[in-house]
Protein backbone atom coordinates (compact mmCIF):
# COMPACT_ATOMS: atom_id res chain seq x y z
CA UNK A 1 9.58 -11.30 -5.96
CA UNK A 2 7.92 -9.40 -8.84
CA UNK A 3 10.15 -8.22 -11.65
CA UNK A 4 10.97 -4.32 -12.53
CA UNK A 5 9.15 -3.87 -15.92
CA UNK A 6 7.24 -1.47 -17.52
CA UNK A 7 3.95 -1.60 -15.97
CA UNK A 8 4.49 -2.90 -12.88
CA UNK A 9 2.97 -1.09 -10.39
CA UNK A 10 5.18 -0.32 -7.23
CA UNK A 11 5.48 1.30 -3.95
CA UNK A 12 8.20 4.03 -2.99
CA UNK A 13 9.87 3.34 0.37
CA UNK A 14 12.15 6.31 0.67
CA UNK A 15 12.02 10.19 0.51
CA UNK A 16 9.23 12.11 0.07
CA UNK A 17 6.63 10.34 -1.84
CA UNK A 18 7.24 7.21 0.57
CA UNK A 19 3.90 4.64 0.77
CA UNK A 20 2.63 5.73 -2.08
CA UNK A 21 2.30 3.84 -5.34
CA UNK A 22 3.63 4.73 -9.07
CA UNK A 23 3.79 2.77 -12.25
CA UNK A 24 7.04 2.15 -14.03
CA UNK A 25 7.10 3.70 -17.50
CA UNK A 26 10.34 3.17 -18.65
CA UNK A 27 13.77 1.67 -17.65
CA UNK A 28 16.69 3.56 -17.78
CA UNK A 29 19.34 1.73 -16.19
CA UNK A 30 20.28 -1.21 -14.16
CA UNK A 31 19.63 1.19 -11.51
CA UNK A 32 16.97 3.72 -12.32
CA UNK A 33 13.83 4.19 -13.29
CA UNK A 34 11.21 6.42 -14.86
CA UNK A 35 8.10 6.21 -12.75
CA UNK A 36 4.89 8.03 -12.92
CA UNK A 37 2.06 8.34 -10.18
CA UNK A 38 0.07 9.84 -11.94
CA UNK A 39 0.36 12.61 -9.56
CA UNK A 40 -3.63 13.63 -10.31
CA UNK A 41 -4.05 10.17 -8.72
CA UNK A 42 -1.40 9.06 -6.25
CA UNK A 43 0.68 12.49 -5.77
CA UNK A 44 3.69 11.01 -7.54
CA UNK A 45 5.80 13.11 -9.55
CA UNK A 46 6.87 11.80 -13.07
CA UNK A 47 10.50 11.35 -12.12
CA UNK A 48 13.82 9.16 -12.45
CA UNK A 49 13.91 6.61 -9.32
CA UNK A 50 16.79 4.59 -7.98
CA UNK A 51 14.92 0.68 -7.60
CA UNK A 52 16.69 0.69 -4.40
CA UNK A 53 13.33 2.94 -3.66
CA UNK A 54 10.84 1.08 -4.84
CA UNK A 55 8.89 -2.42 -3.73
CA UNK A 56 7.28 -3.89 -6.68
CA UNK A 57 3.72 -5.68 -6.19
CA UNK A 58 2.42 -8.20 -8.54
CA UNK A 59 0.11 -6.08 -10.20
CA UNK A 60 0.89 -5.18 -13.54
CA UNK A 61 -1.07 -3.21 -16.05
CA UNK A 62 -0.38 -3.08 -20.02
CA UNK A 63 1.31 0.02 -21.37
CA UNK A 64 4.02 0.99 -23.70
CA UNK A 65 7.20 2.29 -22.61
CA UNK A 66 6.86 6.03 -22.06
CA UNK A 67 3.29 6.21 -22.02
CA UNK A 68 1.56 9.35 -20.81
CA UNK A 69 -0.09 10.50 -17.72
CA UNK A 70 -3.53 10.12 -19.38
CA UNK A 71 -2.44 6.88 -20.65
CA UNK A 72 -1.27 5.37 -17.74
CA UNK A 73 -4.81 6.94 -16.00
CA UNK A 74 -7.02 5.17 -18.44
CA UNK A 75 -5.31 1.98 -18.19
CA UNK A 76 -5.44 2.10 -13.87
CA UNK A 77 -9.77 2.71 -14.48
CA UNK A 78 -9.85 0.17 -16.97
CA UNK A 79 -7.81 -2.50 -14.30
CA UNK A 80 -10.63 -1.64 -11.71
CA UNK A 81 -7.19 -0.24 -9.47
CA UNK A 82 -7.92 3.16 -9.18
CA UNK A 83 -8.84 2.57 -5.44
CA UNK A 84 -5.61 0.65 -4.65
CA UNK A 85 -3.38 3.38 -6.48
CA UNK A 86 -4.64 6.02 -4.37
CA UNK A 87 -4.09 3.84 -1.10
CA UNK A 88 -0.88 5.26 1.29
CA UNK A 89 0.67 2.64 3.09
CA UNK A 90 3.41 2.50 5.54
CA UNK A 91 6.52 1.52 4.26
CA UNK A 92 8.71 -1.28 6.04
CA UNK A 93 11.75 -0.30 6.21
């Protein structure tokens, strides 16, 4: 199983924003989460996120912790994974 770190790229499985993918930008717990969409891309909120919520691929891209929007954008187009963030899939739950 992939590891929560900053810049993993993972898929919510619960609540609102379920199936669709965000990036981890910073750890803030042994429970939570800050993770970004961006919402311009994938229509996920900047928020705090319990990793209860979260499945965590094995893609990874390279960004510092608490990295911006923009930042996080330019480093997705740069991976070639713009497609693949902007995927929905269905969630097993």
């Amino acid at each position: 199983m992939a590891a929560i770190q900053i810049g993993r790229i993972v898929v919510k499985t619960y609540g609102r924003e379920a199936g669709r993918k965000g990036v981890i930008v910073d750890i803030i717990n042994q429970n939570y989460v800050l993770l970004t969409g961006p919402k311009s891309l994938t229509g996920v909120k900047r928020r705090r996120c319990n990793i209860k919520h979260l499945e965590p691929t094995d893609k990874l891209i390279d960004i510092k912790r608490d990295a911006s929007d923009e930042e996080v954008l330019t480093k997705i187009e740069e991976k070639g994974l713009k497609e693949y963030m902007a995927e929905t899939i269905v969630p097993k739950v």
